[in-house]
N, C-alpha and C. Protein backbone atom coordinates (compact mmCIF):
# COMPACT_ATOMS: atom_id res chain seq x y z
N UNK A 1 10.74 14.15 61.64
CA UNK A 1 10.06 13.25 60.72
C UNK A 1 8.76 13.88 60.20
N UNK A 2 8.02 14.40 61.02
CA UNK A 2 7.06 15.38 61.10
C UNK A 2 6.90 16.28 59.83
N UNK A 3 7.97 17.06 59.72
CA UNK A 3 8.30 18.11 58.84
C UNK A 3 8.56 17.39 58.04
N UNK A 4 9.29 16.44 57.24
CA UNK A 4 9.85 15.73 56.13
C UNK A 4 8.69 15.05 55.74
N UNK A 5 7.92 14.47 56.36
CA UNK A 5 6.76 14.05 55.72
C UNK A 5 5.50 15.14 55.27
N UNK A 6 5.76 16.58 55.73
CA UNK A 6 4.72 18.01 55.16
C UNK A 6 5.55 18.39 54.13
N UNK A 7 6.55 18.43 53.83
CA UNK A 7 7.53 18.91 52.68
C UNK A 7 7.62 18.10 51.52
N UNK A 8 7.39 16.45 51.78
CA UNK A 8 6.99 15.63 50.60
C UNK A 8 5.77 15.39 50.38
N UNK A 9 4.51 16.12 51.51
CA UNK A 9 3.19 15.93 50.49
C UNK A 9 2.84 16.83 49.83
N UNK A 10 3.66 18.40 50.01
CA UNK A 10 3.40 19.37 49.72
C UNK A 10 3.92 19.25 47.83
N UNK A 11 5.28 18.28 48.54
CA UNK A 11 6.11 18.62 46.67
C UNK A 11 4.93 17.67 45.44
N UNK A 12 4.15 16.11 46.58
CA UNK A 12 3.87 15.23 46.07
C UNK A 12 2.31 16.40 45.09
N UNK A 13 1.60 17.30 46.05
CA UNK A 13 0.57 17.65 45.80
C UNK A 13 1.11 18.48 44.76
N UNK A 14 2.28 19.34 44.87
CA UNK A 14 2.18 20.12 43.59
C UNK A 14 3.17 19.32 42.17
N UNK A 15 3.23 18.48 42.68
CA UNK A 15 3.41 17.29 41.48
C UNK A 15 2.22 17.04 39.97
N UNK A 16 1.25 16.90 41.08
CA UNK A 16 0.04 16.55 40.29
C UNK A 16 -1.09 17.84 40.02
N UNK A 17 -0.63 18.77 40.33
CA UNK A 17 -1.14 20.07 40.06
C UNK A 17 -1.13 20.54 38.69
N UNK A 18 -1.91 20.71 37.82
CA UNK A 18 -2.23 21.04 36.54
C UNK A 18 -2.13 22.51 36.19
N UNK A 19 -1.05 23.10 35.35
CA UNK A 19 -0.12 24.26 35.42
C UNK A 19 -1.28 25.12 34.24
N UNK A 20 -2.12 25.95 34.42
CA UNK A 20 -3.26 26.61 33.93
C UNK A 20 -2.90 27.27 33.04
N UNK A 21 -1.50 27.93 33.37
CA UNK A 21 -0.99 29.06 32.14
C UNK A 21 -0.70 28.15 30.59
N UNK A 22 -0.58 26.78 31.00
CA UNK A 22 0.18 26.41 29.33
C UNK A 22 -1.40 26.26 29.03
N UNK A 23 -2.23 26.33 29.23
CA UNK A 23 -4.13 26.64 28.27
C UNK A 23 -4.17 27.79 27.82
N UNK A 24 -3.55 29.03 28.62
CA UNK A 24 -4.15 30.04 28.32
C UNK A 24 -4.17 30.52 26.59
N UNK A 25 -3.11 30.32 25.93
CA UNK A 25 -3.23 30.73 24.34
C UNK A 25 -3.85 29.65 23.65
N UNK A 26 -4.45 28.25 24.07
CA UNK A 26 -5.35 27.74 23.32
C UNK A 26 -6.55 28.06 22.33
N UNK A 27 -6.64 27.50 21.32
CA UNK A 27 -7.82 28.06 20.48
C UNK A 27 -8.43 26.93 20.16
N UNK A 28 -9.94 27.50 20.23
CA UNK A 28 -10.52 28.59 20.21
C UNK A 28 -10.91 28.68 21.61
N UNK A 29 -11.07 30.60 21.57
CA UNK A 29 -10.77 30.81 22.92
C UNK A 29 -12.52 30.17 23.44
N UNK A 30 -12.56 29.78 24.58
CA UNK A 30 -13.42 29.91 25.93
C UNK A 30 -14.63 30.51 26.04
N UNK A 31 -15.62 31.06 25.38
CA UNK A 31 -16.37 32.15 26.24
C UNK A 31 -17.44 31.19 26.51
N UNK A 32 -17.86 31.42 28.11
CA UNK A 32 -18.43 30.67 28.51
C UNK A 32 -19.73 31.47 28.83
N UNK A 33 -20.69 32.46 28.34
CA UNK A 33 -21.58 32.46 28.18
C UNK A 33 -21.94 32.23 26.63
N UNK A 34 -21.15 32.28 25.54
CA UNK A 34 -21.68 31.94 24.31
C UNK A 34 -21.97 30.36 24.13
N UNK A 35 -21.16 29.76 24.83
CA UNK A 35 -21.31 28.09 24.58
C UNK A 35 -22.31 27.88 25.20
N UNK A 36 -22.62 28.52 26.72
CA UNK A 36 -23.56 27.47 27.38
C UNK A 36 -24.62 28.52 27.37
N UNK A 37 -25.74 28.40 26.17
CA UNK A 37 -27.07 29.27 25.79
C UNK A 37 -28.01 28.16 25.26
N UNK A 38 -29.00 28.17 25.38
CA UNK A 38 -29.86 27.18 25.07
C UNK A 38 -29.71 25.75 25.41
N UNK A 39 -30.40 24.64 24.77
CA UNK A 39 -30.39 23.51 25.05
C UNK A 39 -28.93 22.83 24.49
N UNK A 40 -29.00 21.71 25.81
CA UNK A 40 -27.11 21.33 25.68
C UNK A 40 -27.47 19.89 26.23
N UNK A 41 -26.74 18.66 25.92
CA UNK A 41 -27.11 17.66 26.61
C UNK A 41 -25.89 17.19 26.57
N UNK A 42 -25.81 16.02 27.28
CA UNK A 42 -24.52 15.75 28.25
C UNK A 42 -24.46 14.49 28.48
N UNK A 43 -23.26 13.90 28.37
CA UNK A 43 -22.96 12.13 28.81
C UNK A 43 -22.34 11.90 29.56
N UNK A 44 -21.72 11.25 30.23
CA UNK A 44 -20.68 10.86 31.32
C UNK A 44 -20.44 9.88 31.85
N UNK A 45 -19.35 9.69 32.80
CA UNK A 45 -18.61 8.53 33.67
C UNK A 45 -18.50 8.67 34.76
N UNK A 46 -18.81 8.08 35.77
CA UNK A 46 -18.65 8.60 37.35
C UNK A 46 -17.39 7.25 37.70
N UNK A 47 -16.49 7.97 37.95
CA UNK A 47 -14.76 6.52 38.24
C UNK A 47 -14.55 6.57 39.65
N UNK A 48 -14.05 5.35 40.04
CA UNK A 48 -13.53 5.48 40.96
C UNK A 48 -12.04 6.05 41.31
N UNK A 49 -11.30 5.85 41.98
CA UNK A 49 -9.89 6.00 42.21
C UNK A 49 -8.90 5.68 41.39
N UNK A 50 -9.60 4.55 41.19
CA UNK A 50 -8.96 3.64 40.05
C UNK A 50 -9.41 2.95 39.01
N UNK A 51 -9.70 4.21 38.46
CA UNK A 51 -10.15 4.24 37.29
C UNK A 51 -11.60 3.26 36.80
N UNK A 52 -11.67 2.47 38.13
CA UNK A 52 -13.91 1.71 37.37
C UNK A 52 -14.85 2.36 37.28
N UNK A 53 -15.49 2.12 36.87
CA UNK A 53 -16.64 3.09 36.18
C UNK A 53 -17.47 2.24 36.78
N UNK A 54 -18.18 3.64 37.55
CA UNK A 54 -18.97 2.78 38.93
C UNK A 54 -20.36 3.32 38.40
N UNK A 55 -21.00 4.31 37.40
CA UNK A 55 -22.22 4.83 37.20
C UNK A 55 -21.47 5.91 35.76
N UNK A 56 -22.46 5.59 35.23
CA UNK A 56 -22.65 6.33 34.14
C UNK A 56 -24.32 7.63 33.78
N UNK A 57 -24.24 8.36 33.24
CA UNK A 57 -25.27 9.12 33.61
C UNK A 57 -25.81 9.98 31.66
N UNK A 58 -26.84 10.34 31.76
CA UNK A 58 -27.22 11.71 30.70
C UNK A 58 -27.95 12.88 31.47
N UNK A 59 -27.62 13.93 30.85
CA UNK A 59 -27.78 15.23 31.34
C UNK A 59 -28.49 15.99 30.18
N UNK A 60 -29.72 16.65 30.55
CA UNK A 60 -30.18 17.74 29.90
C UNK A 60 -30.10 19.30 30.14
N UNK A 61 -29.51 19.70 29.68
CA UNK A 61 -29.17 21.42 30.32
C UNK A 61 -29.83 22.09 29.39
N UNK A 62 -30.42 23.22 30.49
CA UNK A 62 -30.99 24.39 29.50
C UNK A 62 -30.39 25.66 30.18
N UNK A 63 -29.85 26.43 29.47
CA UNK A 63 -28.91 27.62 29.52
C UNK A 63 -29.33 28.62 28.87
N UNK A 64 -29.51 30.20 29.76
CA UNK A 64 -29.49 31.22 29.38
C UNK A 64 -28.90 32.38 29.98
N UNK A 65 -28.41 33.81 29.35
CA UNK A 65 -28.06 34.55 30.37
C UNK A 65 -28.69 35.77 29.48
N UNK A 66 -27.95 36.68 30.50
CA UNK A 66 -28.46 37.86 30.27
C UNK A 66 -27.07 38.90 30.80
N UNK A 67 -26.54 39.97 30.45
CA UNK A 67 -25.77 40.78 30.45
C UNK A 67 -24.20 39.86 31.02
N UNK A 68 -24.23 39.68 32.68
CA UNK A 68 -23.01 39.22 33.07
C UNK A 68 -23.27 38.38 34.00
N UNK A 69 -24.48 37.44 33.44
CA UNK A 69 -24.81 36.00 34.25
C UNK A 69 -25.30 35.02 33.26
N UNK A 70 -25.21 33.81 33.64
CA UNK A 70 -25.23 32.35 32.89
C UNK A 70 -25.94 31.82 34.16
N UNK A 71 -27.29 31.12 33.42
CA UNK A 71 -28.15 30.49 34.80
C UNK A 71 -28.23 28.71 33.62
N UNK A 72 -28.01 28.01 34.65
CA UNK A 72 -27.82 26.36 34.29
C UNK A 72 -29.25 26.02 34.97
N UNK A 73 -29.69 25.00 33.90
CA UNK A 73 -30.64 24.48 34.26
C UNK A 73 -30.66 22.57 34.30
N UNK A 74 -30.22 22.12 35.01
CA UNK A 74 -29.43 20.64 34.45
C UNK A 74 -30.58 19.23 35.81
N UNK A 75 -30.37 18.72 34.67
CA UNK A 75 -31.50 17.19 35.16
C UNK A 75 -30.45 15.94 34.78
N UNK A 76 -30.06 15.21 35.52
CA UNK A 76 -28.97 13.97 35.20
C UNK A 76 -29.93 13.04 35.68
N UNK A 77 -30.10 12.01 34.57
CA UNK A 77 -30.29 10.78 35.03
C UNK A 77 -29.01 9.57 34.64
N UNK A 78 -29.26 8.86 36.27
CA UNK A 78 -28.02 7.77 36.04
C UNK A 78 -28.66 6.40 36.13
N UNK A 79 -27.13 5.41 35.69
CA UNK A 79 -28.35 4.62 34.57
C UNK A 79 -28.47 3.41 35.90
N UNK A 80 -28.63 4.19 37.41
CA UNK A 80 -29.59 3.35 38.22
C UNK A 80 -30.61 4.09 38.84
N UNK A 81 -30.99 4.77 37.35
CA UNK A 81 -32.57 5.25 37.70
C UNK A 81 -32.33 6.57 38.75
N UNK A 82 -31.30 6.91 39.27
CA UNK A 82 -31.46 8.01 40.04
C UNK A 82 -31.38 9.40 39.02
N UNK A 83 -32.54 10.28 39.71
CA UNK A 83 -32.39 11.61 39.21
C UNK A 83 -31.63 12.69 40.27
N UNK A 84 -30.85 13.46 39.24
CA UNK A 84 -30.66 14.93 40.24
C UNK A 84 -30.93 16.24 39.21
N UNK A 85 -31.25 16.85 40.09
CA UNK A 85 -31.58 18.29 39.29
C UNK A 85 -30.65 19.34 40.21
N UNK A 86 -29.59 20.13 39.08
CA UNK A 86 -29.21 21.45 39.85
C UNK A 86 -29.43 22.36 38.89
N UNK A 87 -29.44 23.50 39.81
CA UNK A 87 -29.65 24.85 39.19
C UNK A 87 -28.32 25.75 39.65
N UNK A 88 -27.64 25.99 38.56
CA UNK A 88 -26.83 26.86 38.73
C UNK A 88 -26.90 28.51 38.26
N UNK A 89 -26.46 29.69 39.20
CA UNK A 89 -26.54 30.69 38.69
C UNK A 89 -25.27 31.34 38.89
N UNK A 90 -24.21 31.56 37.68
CA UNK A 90 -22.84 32.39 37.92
C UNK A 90 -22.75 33.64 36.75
N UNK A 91 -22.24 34.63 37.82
CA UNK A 91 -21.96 35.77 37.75
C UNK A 91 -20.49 36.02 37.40
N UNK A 92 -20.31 36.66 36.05
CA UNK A 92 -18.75 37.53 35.30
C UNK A 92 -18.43 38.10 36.33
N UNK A 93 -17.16 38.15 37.21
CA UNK A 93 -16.39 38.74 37.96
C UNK A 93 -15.32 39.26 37.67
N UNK A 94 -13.95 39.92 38.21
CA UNK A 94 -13.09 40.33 37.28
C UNK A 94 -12.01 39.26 36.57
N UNK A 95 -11.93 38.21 37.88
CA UNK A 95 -11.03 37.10 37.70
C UNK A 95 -11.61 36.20 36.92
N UNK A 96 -12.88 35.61 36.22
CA UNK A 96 -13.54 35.18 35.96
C UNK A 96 -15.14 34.87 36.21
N UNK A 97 -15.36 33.46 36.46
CA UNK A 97 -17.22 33.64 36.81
C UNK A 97 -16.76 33.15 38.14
N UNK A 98 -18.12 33.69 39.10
CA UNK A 98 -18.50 32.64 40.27
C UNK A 98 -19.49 31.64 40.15
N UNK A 99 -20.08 31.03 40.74
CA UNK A 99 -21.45 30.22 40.28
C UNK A 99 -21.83 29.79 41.85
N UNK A 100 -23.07 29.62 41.63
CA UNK A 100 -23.96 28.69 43.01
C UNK A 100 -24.86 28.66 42.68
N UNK A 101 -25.27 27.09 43.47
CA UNK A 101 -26.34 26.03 43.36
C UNK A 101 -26.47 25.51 44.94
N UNK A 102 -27.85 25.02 44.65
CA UNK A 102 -28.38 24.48 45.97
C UNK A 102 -27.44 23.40 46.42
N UNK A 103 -26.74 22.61 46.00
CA UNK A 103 -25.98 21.43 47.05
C UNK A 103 -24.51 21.92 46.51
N UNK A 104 -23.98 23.22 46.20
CA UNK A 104 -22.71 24.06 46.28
C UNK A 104 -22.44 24.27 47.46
N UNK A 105 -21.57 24.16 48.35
CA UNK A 105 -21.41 24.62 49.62
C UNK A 105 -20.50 26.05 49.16
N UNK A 106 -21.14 27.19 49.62
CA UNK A 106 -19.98 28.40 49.36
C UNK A 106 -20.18 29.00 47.59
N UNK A 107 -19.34 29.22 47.20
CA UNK A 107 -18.98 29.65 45.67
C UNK A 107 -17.92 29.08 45.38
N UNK A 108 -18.71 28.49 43.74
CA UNK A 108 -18.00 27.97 42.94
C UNK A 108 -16.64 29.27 41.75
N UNK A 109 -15.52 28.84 41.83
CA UNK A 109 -14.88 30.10 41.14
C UNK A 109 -14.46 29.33 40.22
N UNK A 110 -14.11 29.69 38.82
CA UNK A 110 -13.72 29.68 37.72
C UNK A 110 -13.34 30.58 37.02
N UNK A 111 -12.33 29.80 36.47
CA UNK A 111 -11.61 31.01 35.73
C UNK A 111 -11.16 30.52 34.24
N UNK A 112 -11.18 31.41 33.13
CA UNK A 112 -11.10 30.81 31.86
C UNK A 112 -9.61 30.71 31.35
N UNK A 113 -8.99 29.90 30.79
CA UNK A 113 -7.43 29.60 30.37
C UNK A 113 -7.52 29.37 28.87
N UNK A 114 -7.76 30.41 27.74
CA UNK A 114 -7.64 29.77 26.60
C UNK A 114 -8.99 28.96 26.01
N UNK A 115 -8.98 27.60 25.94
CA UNK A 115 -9.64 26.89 25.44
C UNK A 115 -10.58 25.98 26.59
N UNK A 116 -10.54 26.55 27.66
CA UNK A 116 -10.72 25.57 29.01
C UNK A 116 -11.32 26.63 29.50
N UNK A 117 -12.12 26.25 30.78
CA UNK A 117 -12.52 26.64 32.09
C UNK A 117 -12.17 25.69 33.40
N UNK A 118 -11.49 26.38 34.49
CA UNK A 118 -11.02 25.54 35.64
C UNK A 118 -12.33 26.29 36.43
N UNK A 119 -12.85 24.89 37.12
CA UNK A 119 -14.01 25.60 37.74
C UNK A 119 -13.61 24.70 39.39
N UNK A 120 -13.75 25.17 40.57
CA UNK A 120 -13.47 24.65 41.85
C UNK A 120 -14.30 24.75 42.60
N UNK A 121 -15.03 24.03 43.62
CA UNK A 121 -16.09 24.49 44.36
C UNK A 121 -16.25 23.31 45.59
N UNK A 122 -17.15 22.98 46.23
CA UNK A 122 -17.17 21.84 47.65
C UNK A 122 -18.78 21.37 46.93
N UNK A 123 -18.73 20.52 47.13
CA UNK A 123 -20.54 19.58 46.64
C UNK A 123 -20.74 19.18 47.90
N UNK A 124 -22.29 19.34 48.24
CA UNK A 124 -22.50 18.06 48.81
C UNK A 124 -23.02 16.82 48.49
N UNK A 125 -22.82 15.85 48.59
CA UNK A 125 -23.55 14.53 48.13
C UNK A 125 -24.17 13.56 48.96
N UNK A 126 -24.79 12.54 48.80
CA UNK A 126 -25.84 11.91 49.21
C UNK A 126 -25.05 10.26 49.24
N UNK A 127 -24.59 9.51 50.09
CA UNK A 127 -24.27 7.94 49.62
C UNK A 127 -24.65 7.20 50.91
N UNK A 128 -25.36 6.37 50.60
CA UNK A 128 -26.34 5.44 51.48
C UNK A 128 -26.55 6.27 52.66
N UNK A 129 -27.67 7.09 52.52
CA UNK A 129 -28.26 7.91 53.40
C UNK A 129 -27.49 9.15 54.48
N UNK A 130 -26.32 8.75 53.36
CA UNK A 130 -25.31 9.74 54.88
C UNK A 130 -25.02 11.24 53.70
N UNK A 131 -24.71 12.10 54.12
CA UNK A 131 -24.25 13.53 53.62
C UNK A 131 -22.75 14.24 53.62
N UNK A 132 -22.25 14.01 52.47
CA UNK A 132 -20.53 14.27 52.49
C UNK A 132 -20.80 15.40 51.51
N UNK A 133 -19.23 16.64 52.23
CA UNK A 133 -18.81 17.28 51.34
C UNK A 133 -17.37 17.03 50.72
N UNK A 134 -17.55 17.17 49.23
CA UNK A 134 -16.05 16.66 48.50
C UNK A 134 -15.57 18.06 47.88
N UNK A 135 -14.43 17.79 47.29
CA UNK A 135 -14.29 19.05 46.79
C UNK A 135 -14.32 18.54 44.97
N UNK A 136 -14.68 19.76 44.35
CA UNK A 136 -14.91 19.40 42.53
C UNK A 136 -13.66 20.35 42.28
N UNK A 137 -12.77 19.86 41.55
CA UNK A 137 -12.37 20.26 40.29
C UNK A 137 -11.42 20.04 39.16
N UNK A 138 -12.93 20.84 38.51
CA UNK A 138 -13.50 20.76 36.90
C UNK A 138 -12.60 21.67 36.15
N UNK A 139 -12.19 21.08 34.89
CA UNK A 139 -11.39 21.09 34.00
C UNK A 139 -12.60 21.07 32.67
N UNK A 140 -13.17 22.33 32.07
CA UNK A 140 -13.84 22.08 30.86
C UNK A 140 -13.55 22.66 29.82
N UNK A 141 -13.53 21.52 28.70
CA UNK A 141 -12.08 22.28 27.70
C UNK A 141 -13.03 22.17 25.96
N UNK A 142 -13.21 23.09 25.24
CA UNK A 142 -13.87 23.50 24.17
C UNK A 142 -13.11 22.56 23.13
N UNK A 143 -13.84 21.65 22.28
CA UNK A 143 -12.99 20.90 21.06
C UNK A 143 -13.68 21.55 20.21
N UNK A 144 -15.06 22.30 19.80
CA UNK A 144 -15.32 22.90 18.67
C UNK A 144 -16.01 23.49 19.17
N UNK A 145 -17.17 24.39 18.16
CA UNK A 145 -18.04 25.54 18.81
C UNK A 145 -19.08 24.93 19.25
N UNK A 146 -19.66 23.30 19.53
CA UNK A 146 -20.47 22.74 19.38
C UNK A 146 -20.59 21.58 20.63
N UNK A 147 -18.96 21.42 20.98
CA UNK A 147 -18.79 20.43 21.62
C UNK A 147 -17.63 20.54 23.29
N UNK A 148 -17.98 20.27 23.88
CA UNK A 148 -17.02 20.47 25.43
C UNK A 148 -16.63 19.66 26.27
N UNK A 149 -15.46 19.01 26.68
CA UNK A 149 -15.39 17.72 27.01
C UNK A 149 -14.85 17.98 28.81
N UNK A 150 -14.55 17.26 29.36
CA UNK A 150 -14.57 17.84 30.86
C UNK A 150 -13.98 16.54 32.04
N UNK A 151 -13.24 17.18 32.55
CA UNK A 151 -12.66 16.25 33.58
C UNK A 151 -13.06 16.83 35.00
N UNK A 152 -13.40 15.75 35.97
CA UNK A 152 -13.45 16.51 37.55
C UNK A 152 -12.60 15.48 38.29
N UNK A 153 -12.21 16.45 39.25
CA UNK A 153 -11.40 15.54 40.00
C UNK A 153 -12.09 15.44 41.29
N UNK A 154 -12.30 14.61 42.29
CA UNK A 154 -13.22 14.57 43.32
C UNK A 154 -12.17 13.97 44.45
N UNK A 155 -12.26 14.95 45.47
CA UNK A 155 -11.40 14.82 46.32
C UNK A 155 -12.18 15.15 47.93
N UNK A 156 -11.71 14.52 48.94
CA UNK A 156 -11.90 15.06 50.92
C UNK A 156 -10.68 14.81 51.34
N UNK A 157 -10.26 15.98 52.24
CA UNK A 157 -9.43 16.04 52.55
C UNK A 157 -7.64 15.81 51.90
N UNK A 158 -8.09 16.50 50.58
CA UNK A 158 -6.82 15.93 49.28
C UNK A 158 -6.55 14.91 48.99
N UNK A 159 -7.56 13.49 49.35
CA UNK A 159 -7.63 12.43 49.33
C UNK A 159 -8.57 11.94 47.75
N UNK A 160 -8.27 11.61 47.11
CA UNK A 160 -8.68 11.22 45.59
C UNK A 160 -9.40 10.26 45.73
N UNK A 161 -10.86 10.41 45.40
CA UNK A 161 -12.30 9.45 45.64
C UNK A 161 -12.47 9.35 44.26
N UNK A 162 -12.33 9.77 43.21
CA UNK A 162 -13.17 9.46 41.63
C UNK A 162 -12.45 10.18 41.13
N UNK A 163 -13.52 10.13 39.80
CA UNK A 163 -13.10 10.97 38.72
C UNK A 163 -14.64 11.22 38.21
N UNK A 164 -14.90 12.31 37.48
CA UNK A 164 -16.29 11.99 36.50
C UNK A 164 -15.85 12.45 35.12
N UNK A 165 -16.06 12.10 34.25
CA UNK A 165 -16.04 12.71 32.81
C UNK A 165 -16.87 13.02 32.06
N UNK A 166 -17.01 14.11 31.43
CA UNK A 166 -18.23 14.17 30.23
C UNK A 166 -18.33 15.22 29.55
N UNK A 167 -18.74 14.74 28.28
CA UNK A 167 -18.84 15.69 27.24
C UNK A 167 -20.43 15.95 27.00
N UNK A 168 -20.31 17.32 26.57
CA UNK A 168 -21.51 18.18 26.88
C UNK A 168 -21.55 19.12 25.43
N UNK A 169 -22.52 18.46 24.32
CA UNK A 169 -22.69 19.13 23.39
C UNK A 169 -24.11 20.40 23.32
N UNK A 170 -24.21 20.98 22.14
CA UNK A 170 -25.25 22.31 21.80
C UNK A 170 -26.26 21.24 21.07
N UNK A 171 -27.58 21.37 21.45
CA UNK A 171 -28.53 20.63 20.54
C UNK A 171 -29.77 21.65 19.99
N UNK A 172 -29.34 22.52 19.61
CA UNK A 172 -30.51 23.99 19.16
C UNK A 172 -31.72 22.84 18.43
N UNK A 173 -31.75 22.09 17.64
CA UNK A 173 -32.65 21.54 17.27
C UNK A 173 -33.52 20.62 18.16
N UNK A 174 -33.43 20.66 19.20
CA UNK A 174 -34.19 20.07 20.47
C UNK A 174 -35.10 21.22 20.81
N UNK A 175 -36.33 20.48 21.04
CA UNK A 175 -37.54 21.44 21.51
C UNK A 175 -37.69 20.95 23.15
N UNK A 176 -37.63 22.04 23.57
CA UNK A 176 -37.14 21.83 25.37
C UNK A 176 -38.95 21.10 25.77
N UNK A 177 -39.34 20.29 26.12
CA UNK A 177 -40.42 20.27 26.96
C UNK A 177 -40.25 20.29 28.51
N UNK A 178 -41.26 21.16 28.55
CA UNK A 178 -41.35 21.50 30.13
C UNK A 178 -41.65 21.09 31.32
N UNK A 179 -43.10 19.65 30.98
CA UNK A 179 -43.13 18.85 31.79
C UNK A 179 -42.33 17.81 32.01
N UNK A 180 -41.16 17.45 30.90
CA UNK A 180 -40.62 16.57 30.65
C UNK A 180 -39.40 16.52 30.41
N UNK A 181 -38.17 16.68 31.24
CA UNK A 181 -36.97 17.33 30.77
C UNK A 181 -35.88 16.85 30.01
N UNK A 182 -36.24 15.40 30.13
CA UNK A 182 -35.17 14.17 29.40
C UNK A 182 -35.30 14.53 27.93
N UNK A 183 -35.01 15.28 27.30
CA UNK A 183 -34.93 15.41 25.75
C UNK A 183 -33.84 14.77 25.11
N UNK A 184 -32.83 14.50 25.71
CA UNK A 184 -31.75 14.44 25.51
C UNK A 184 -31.80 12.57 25.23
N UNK A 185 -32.27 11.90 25.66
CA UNK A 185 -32.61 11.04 25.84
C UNK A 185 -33.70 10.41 25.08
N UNK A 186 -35.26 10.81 24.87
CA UNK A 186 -35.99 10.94 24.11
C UNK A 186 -35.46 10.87 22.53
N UNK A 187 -35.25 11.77 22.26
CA UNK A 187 -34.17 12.09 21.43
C UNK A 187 -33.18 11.23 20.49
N UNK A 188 -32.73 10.31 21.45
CA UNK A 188 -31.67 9.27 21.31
C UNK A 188 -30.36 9.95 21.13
N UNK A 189 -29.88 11.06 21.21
CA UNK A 189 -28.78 11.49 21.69
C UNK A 189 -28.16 10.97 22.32
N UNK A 190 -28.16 10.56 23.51
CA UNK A 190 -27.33 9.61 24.73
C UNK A 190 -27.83 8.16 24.61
């Protein structure tokens, strides 16, 4: 019984497994240091399992690189007043980028398919004072040169906790302030 029940979660898991190669000839292609350069701001949905929308959030990113790295600079506020700030720094590898940030457990890997980036990594998070790691992955898929829309899947132990969604546009006409990072917002963007 044992075995018959590892052989149907195995078929059940690669059921719902998202097949990377039918992205790869998508256009326009991917490059994920040209999109994410300068100021970028960001909206989103944080879901549950089933599908409620338990928090919603805006994001200000400031992005730059230099030869064969992309450093993220990102501030989310959600709309119960909580802030987070990560800093991401990923490095061009042969298979694609890696990335890490302070509440990344390990390295984040990604790899580009076409019109998308599959990005995978472990978070840690924060919920009523206790400290969980989940696993992310992110599905971020290019609709113009301007605009990037994005699915995560949030999972422990292959067990499906949420969803988050969000699209993450280029705002070059935003003047970044430094003491103040919510531009995006300010703004009236989000």
């Amino acid at each position: 019984m044992k075995v018959l029940c590892l052989i149907f979660s195995v078929f059940l898991i690669n059921g719902c497994a998202i097949d990377a190669e039918r992205y790869r000839d998508k256009t326009p292609g991917f490059k994920f240091e040209s999109f994410f350069q300068g100021n970028l701001c960001a909206k989103g949905l944080v879901k549950s399992r089933n599908g409620q929308i338990n928090r919603k959030f805006a994001a200000d990113i400031l992005a730059s690189h230099s030869a064969n790295q992309v450093i993220l600079e990102e501030v989310f506020l959600f709309d119960d007043g909580e802030r987070q700030e990560r800093n991401w720094v990923f490095d061009k590898t042969a298979e694609g980028w890696s990335g890490t940030a302070g509440d990344v457990i390990g390295i984040a890997n990604g790899e580009v398919f076409g019109d998308s980036l599959h990005l995978r990594y472990q978070l840690k998070i924060n919920i009523d004072n206790s400290e969980y790691i989940v696993a992310m992955d992110d599905w971020l898929t290019l609709v113009d040169d301007s605009t990037l829309m994005g699915s995560t899947e949030i999972t422990k132990w292959g067990v499906n906790l949420g969803r988050i969604d969000i699209v993450i546009q280029k705002t070059e006409s935003l003047q970044r302030n430094a003491s103040k990072l919510e531009n995006c917002i300010e703004a009236g963007v989000l």
